[in-house]
PDB file of N, CA and C in Angstrom:
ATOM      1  N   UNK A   1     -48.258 267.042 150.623  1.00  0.00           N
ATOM      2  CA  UNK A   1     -49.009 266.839 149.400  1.00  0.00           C
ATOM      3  C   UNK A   1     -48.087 266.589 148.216  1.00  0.00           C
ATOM      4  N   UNK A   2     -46.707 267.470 148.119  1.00  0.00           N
ATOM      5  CA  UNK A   2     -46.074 267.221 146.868  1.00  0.00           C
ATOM      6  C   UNK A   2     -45.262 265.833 146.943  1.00  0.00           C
ATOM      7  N   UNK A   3     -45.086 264.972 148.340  1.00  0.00           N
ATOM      8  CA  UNK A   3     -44.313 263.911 148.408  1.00  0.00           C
ATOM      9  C   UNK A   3     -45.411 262.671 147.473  1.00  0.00           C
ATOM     10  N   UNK A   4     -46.749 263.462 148.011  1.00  0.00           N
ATOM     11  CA  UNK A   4     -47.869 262.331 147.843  1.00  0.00           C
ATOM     12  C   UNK A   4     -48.198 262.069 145.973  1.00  0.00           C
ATOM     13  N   UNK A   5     -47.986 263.385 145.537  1.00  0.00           N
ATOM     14  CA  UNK A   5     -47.899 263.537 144.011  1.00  0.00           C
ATOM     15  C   UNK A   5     -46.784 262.850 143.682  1.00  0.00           C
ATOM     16  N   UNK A   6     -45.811 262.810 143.777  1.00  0.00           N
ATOM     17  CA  UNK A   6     -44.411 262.197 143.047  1.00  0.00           C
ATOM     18  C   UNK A   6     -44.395 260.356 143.103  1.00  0.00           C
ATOM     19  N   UNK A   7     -44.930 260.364 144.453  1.00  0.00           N
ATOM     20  CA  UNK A   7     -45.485 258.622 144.497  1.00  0.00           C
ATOM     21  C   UNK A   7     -45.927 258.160 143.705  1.00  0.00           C
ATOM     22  N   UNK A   8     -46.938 259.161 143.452  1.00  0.00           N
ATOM     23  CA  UNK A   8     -48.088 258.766 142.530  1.00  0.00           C
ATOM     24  C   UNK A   8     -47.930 258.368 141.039  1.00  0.00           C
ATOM     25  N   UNK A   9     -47.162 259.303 140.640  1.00  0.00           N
ATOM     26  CA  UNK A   9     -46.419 259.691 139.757  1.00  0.00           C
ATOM     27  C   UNK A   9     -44.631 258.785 139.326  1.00  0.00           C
ATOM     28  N   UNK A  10     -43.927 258.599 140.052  1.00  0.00           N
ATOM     29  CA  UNK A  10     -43.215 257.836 139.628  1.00  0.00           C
ATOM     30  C   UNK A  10     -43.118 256.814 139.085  1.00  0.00           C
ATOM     31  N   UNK A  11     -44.206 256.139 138.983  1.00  0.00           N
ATOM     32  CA  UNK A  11     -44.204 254.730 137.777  1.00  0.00           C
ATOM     33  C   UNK A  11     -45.374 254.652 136.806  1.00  0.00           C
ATOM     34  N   UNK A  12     -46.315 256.050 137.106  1.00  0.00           N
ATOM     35  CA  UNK A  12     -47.261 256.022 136.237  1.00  0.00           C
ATOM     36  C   UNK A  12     -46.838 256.768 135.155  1.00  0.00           C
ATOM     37  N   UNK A  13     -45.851 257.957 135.338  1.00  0.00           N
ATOM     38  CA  UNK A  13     -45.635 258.348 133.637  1.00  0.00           C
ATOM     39  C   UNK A  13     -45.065 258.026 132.559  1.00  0.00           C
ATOM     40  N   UNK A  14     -43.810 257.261 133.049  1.00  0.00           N
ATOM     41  CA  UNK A  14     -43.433 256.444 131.808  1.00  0.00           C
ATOM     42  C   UNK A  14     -44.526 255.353 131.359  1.00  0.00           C
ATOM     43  N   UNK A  15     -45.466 255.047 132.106  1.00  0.00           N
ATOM     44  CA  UNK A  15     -46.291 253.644 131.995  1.00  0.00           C
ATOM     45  C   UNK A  15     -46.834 254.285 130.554  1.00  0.00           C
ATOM     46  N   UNK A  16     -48.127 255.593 131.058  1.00  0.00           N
ATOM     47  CA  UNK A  16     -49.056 256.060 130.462  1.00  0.00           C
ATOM     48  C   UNK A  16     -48.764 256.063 128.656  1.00  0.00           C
ATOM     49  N   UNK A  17     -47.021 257.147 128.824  1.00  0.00           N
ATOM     50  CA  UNK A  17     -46.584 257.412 127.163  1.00  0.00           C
ATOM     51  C   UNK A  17     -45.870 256.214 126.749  1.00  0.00           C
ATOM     52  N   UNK A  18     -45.902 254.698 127.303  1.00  0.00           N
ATOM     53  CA  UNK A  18     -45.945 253.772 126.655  1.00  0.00           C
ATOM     54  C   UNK A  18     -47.033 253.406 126.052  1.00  0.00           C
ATOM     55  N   UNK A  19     -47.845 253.189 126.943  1.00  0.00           N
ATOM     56  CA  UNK A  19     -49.327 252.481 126.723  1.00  0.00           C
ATOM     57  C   UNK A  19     -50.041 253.015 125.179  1.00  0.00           C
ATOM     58  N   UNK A  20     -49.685 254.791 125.654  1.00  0.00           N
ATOM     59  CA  UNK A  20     -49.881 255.432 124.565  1.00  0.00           C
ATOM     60  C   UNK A  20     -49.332 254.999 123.443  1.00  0.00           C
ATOM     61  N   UNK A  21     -48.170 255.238 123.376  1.00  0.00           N
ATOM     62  CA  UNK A  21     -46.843 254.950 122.313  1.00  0.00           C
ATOM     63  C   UNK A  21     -47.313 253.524 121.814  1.00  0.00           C
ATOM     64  N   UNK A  22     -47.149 252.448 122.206  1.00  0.00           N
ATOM     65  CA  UNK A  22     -47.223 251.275 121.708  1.00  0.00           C
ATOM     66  C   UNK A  22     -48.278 249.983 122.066  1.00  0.00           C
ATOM     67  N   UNK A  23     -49.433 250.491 122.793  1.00  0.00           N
ATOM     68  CA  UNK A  23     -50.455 249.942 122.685  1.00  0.00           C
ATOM     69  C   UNK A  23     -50.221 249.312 124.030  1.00  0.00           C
ATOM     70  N   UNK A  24     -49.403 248.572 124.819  1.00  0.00           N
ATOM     71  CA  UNK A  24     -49.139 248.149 126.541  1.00  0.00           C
ATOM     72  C   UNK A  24     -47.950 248.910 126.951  1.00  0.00           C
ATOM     73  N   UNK A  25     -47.878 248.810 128.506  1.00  0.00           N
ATOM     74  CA  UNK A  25     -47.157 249.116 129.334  1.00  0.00           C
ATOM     75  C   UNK A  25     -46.042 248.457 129.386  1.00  0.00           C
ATOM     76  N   UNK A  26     -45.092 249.057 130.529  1.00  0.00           N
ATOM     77  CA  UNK A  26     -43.758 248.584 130.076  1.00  0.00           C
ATOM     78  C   UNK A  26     -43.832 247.274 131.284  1.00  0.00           C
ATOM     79  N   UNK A  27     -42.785 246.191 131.294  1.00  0.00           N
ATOM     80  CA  UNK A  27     -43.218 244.963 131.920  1.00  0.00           C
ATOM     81  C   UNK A  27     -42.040 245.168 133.119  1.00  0.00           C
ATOM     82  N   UNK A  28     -40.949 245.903 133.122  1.00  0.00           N
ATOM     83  CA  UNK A  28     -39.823 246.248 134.017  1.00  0.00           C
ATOM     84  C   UNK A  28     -39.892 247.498 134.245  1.00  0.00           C
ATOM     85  N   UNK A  29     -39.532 247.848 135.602  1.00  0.00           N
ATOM     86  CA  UNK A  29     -38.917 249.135 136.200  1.00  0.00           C
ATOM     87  C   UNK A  29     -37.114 249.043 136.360  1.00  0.00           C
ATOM     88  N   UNK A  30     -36.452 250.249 136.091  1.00  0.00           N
ATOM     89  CA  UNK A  30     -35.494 250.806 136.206  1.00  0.00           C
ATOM     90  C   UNK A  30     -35.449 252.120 136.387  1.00  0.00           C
ATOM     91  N   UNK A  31     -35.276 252.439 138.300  1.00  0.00           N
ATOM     92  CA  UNK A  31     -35.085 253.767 138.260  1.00  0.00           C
ATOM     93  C   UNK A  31     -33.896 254.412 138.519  1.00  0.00           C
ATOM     94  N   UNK A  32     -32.823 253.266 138.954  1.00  0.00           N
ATOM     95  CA  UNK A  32     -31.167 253.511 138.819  1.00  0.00           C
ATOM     96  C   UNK A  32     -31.395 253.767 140.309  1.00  0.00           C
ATOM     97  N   UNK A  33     -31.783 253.646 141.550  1.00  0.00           N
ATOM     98  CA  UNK A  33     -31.520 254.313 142.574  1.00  0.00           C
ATOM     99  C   UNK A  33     -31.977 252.647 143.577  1.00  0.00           C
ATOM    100  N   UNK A  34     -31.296 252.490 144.625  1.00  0.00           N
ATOM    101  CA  UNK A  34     -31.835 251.181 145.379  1.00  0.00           C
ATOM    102  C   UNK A  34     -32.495 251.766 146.372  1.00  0.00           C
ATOM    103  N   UNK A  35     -33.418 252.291 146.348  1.00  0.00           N
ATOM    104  CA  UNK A  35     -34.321 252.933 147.145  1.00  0.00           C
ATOM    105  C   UNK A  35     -35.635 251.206 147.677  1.00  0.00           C
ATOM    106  N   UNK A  36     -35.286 251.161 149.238  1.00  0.00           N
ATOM    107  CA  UNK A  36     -36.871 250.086 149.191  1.00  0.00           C
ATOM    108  C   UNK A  36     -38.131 250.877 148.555  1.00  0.00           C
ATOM    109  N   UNK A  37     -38.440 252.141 149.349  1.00  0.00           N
ATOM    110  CA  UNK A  37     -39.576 252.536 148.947  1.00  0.00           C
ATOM    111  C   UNK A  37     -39.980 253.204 147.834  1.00  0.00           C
ATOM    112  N   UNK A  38     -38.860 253.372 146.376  1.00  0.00           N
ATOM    113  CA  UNK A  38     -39.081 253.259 145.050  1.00  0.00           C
ATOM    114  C   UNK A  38     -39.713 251.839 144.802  1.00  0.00           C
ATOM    115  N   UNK A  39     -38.823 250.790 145.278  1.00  0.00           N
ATOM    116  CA  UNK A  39     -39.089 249.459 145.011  1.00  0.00           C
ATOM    117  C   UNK A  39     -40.935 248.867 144.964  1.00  0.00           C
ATOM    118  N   UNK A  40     -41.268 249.383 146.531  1.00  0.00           N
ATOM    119  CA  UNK A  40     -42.523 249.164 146.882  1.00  0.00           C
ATOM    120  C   UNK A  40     -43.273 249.785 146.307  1.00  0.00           C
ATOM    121  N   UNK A  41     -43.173 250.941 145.998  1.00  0.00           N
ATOM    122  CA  UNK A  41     -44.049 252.350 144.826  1.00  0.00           C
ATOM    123  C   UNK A  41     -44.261 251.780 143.812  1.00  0.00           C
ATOM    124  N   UNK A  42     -43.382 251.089 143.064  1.00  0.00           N
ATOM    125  CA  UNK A  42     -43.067 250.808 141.631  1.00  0.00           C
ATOM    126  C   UNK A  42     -44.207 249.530 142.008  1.00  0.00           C
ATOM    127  N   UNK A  43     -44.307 248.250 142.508  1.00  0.00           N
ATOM    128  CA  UNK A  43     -44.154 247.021 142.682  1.00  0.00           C
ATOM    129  C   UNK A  43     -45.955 247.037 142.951  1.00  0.00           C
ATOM    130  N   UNK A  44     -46.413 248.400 144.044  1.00  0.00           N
ATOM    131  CA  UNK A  44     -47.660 248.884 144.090  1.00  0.00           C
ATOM    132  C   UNK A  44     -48.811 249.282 142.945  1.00  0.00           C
ATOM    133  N   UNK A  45     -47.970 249.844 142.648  1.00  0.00           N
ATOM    134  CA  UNK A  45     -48.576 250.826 141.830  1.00  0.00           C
ATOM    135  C   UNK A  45     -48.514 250.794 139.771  1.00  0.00           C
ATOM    136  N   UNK A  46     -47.068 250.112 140.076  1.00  0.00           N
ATOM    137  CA  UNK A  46     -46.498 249.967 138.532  1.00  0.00           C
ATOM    138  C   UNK A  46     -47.523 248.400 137.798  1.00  0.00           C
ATOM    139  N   UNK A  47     -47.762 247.387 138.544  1.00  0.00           N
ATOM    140  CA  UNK A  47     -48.025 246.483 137.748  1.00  0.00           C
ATOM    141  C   UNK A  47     -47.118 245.946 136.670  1.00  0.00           C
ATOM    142  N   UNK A  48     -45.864 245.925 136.957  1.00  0.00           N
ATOM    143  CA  UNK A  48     -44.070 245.622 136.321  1.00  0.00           C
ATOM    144  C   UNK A  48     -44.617 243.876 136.593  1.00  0.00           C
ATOM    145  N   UNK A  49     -44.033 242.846 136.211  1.00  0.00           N
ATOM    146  CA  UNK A  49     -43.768 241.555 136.146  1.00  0.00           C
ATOM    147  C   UNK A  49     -42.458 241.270 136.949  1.00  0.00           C
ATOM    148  N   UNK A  50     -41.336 242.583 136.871  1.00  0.00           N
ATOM    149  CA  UNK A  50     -40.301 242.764 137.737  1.00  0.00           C
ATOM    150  C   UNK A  50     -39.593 243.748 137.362  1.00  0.00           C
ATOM    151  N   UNK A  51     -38.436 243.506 138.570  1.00  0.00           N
ATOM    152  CA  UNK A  51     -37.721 244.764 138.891  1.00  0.00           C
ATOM    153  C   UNK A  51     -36.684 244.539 138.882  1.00  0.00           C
ATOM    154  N   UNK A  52     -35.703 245.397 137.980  1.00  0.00           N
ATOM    155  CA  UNK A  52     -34.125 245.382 137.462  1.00  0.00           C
ATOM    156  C   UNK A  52     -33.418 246.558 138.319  1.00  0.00           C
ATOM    157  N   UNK A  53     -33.911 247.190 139.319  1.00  0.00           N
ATOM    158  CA  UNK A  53     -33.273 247.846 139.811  1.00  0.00           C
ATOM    159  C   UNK A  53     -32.345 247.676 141.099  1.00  0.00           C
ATOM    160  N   UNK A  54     -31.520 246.034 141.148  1.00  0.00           N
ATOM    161  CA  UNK A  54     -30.841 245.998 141.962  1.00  0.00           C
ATOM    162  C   UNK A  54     -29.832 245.489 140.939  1.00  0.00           C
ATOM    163  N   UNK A  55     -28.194 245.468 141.641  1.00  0.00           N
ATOM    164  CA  UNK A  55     -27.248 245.009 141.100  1.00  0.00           C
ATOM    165  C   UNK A  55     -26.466 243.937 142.016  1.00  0.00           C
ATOM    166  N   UNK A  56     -27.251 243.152 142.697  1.00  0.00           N
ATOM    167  CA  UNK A  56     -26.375 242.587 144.029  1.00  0.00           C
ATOM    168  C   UNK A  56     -26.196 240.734 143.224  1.00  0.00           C
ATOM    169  N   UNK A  57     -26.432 240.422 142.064  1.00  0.00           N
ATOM    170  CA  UNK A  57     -26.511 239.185 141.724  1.00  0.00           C
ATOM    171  C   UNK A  57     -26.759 239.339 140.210  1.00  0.00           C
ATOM    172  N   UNK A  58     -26.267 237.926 139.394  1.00  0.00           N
ATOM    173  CA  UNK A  58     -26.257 238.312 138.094  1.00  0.00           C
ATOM    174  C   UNK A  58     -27.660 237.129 137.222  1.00  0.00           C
ATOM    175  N   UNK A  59     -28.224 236.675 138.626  1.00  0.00           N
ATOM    176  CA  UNK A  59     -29.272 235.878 138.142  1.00  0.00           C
ATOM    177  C   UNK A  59     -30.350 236.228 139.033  1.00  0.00           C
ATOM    178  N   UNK A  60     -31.548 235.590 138.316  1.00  0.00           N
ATOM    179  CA  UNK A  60     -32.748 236.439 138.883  1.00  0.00           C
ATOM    180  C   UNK A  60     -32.950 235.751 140.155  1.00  0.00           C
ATOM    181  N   UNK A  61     -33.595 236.551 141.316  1.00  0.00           N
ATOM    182  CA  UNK A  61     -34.523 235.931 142.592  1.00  0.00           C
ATOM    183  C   UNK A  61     -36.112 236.754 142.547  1.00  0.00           C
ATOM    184  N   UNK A  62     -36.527 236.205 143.548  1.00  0.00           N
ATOM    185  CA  UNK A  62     -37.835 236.782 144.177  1.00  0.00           C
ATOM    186  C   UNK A  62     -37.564 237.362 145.294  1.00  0.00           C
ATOM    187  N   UNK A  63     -38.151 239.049 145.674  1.00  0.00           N
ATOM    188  CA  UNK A  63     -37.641 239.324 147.041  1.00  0.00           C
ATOM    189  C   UNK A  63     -39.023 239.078 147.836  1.00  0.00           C
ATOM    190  N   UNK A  64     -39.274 239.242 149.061  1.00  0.00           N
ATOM    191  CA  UNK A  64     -40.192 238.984 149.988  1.00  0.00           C
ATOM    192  C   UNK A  64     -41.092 240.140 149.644  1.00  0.00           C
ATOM    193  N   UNK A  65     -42.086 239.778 149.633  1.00  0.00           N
ATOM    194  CA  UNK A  65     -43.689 239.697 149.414  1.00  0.00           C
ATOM    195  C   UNK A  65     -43.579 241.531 149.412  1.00  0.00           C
ATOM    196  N   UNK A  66     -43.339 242.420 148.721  1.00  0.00           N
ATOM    197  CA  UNK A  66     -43.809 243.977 148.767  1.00  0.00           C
ATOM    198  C   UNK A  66     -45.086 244.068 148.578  1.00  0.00           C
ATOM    199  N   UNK A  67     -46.657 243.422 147.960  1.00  0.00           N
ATOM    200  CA  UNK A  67     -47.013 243.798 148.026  1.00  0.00           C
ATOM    201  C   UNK A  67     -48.202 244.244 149.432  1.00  0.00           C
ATOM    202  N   UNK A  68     -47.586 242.955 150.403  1.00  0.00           N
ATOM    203  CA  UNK A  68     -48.303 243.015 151.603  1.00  0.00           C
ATOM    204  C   UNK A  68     -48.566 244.713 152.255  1.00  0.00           C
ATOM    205  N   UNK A  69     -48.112 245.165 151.734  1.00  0.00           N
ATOM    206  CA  UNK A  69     -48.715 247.098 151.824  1.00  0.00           C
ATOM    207  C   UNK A  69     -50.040 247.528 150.932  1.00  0.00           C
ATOM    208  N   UNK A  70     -50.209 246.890 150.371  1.00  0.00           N
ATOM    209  CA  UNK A  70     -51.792 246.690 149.116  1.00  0.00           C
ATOM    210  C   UNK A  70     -52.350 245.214 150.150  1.00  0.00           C
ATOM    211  N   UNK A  71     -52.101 245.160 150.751  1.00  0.00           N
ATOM    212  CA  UNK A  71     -53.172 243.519 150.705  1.00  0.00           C
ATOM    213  C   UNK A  71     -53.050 242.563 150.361  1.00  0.00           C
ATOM    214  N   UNK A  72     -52.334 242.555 149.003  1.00  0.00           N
ATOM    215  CA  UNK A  72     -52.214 241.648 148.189  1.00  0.00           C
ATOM    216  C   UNK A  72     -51.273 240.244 148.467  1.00  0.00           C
ATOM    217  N   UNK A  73     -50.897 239.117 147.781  1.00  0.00           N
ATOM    218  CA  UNK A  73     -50.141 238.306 148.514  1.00  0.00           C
ATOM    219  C   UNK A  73     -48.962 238.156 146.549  1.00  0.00           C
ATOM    220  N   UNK A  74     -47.967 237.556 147.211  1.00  0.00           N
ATOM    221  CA  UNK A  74     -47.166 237.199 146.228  1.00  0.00           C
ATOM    222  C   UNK A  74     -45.932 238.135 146.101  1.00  0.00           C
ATOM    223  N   UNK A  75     -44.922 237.499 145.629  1.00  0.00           N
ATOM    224  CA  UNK A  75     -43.667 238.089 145.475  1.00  0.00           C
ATOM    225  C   UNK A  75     -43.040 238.911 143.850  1.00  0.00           C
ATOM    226  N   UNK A  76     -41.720 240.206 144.296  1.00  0.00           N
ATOM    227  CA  UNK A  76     -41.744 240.427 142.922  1.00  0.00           C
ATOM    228  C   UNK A  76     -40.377 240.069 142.691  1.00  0.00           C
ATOM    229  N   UNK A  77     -40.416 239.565 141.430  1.00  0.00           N
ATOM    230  CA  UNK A  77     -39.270 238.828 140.498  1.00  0.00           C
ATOM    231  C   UNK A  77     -38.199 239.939 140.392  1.00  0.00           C
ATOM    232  N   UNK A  78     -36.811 239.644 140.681  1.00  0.00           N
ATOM    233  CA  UNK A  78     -36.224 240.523 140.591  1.00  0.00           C
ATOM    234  C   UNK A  78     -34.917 240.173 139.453  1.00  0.00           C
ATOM    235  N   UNK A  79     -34.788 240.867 138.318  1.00  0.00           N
ATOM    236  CA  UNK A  79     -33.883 240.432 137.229  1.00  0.00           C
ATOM    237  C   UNK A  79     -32.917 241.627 137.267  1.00  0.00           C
ATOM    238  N   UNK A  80     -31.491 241.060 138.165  1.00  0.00           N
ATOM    239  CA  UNK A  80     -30.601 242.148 138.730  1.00  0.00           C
ATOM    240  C   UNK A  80     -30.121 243.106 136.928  1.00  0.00           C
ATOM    241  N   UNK A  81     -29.671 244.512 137.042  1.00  0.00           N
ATOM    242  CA  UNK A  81     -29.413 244.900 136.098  1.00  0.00           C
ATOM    243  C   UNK A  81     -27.581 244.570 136.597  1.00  0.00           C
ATOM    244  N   UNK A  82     -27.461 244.233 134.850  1.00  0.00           N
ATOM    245  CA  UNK A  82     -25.873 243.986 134.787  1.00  0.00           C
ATOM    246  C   UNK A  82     -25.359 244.818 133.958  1.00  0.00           C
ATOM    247  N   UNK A  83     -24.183 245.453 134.266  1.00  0.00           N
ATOM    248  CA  UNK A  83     -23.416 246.052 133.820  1.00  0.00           C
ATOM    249  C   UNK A  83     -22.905 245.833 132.486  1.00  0.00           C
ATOM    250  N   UNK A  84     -22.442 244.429 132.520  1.00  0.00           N
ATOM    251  CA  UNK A  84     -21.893 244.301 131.512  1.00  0.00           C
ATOM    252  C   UNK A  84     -23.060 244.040 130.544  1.00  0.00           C
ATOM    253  N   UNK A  85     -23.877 243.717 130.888  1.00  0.00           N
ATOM    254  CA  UNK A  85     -25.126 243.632 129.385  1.00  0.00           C
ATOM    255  C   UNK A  85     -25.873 244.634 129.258  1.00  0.00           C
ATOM    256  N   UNK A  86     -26.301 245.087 130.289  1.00  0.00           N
ATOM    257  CA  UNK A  86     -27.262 246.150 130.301  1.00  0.00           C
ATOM    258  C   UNK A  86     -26.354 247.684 129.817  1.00  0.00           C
ATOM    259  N   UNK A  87     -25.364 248.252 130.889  1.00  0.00           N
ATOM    260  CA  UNK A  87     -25.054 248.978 130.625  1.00  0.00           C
ATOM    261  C   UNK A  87     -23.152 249.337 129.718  1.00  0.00           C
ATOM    262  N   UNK A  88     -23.231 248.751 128.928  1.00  0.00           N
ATOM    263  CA  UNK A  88     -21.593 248.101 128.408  1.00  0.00           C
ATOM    264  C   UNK A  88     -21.726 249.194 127.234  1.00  0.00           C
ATOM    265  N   UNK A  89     -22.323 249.590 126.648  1.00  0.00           N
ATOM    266  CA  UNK A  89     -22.354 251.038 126.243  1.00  0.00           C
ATOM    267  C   UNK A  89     -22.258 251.737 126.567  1.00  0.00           C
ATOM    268  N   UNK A  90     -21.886 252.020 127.476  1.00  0.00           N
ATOM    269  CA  UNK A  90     -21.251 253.375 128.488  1.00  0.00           C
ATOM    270  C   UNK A  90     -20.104 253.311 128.869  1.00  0.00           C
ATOM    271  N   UNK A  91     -19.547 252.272 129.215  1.00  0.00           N
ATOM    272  CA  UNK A  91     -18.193 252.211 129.824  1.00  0.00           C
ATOM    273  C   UNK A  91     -17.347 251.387 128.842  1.00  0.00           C
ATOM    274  N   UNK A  92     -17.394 250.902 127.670  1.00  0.00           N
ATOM    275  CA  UNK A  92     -16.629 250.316 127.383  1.00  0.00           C
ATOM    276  C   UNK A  92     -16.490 250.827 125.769  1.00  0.00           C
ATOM    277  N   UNK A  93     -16.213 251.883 125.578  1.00  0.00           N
ATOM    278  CA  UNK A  93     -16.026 253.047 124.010  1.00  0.00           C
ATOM    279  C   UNK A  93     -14.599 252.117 123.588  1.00  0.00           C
ATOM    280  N   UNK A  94     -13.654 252.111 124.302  1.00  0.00           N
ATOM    281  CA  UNK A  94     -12.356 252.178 123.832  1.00  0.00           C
ATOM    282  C   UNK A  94     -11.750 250.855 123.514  1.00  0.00           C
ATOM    283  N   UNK A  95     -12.900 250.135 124.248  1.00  0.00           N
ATOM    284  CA  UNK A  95     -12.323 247.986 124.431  1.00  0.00           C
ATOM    285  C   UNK A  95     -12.671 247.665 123.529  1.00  0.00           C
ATOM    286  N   UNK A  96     -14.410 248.447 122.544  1.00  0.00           N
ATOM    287  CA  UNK A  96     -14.814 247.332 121.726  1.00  0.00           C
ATOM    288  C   UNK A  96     -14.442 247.705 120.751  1.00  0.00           C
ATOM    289  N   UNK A  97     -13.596 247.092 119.707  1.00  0.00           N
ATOM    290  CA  UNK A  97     -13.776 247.380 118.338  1.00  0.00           C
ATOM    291  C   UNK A  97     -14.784 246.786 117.097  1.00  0.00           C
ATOM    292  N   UNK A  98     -15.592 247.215 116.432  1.00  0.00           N
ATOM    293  CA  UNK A  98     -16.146 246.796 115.515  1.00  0.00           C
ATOM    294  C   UNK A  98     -17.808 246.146 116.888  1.00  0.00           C
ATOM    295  N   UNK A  99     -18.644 245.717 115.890  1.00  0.00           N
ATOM    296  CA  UNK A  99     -20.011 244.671 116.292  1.00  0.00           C
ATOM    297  C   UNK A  99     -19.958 243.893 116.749  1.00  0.00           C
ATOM    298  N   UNK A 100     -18.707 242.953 116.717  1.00  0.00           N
ATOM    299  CA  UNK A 100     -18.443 241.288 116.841  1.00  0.00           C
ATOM    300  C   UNK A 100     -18.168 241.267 118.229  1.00  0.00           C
ATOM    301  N   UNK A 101     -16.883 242.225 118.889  1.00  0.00           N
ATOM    302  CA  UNK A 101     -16.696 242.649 120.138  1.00  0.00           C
ATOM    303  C   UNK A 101     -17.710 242.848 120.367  1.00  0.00           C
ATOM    304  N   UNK A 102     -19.048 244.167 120.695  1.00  0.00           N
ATOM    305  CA  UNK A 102     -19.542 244.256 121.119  1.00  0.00           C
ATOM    306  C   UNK A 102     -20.406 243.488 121.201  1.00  0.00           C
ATOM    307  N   UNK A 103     -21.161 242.249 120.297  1.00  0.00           N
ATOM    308  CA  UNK A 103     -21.821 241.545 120.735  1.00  0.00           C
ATOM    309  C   UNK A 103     -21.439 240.224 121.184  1.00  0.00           C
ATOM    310  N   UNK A 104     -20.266 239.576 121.062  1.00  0.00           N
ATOM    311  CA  UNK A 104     -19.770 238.619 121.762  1.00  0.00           C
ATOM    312  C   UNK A 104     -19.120 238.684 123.270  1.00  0.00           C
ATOM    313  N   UNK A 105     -19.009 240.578 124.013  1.00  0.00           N
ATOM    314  CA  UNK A 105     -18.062 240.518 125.372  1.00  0.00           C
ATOM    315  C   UNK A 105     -19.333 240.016 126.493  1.00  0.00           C
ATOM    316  N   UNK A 106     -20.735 240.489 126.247  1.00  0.00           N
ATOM    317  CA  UNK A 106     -21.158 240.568 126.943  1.00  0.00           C
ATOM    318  C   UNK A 106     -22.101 239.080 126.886  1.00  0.00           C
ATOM    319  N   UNK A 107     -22.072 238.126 125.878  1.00  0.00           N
ATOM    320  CA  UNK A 107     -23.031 237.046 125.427  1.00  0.00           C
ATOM    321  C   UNK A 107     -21.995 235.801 126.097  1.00  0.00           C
ATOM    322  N   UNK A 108     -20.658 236.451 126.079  1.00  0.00           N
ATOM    323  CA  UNK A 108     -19.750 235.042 126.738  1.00  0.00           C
ATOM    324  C   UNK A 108     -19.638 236.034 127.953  1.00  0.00           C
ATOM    325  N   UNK A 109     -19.511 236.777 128.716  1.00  0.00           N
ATOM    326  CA  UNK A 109     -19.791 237.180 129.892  1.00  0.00           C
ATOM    327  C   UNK A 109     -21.120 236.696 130.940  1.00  0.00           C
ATOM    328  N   UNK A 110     -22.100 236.754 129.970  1.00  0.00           N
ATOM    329  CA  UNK A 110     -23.393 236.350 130.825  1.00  0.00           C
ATOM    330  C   UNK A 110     -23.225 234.552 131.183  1.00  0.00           C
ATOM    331  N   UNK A 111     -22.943 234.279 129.429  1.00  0.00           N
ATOM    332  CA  UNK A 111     -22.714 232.431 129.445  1.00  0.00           C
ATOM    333  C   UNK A 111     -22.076 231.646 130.586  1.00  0.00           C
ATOM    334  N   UNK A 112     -20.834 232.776 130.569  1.00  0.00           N
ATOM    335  CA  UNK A 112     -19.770 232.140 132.014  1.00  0.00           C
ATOM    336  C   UNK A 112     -20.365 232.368 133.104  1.00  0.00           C
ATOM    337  N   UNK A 113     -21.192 233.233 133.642  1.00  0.00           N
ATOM    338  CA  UNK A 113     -22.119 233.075 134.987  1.00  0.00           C
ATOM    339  C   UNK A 113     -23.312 232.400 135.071  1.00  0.00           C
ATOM    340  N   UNK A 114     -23.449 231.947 133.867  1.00  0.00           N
ATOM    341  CA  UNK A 114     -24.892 230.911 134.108  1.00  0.00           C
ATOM    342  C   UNK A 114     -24.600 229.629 134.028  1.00  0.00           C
ATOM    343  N   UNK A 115     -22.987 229.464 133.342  1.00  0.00           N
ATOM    344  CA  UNK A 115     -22.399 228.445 133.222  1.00  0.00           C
ATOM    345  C   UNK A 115     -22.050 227.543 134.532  1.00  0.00           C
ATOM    346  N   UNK A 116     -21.599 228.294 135.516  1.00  0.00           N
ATOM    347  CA  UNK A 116     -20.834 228.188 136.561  1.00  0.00           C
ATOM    348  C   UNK A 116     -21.956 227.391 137.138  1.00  0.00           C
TER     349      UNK A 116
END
């Protein structure tokens, strides 16, 4: 019963004190863990547009059809989370100096992989 609550529960509470908070839900999941069956929970149940919780690529794909566990048909968009954009506030205190660094390492970082 308590596995069946936490299912339930893992993409509906942040949803709810958004919805609350700012009138819609949030449009991405990030739960930091590459779990498939977070993936499928979230993808079920969340109503996300997509999912940032992989890091295996720095441009978006579609993975194969999760919701075929609902019935449903269609694929979910997957917009890998990157390090350097997403999380570059965490690891990089000592590289950036000033705003300009921080907003130019990661804007010519992304450029050069979409460039390519």
């Amino acid at each position: 019963m308590r596995g069946c609550l936490k299912s339930r529960n893992i993409c509906a509470g942040p949803s709810r004190h958004t919805r609350r908070r700012f009138g819609f839900g949030p449009v991405n999941h990030y739960i930091g863990r590459m779990s498939p069956n977070a993936a499928r929970l979230c993808t079920l149940k969340g109503d996300f547009l997509y999912d940032s919780d992989r890091y295996v690529d720095n441009q978006r794909y579609d993975t194969p059809s999760l919701r075929q566990y609902d019935g449903g048909e269609g694929c979910q968009v997957v917009v890998p989370y990157v390090l350097d954009v997403s999380g570059i506030k965490y690891v990089c205190i000592g590289r950036l100096h000033g705003v300009t660094a921080a907003l130019s390492t990661p804007k010519g970082r992304a450029f050069g992989v979409l460039y390519e």
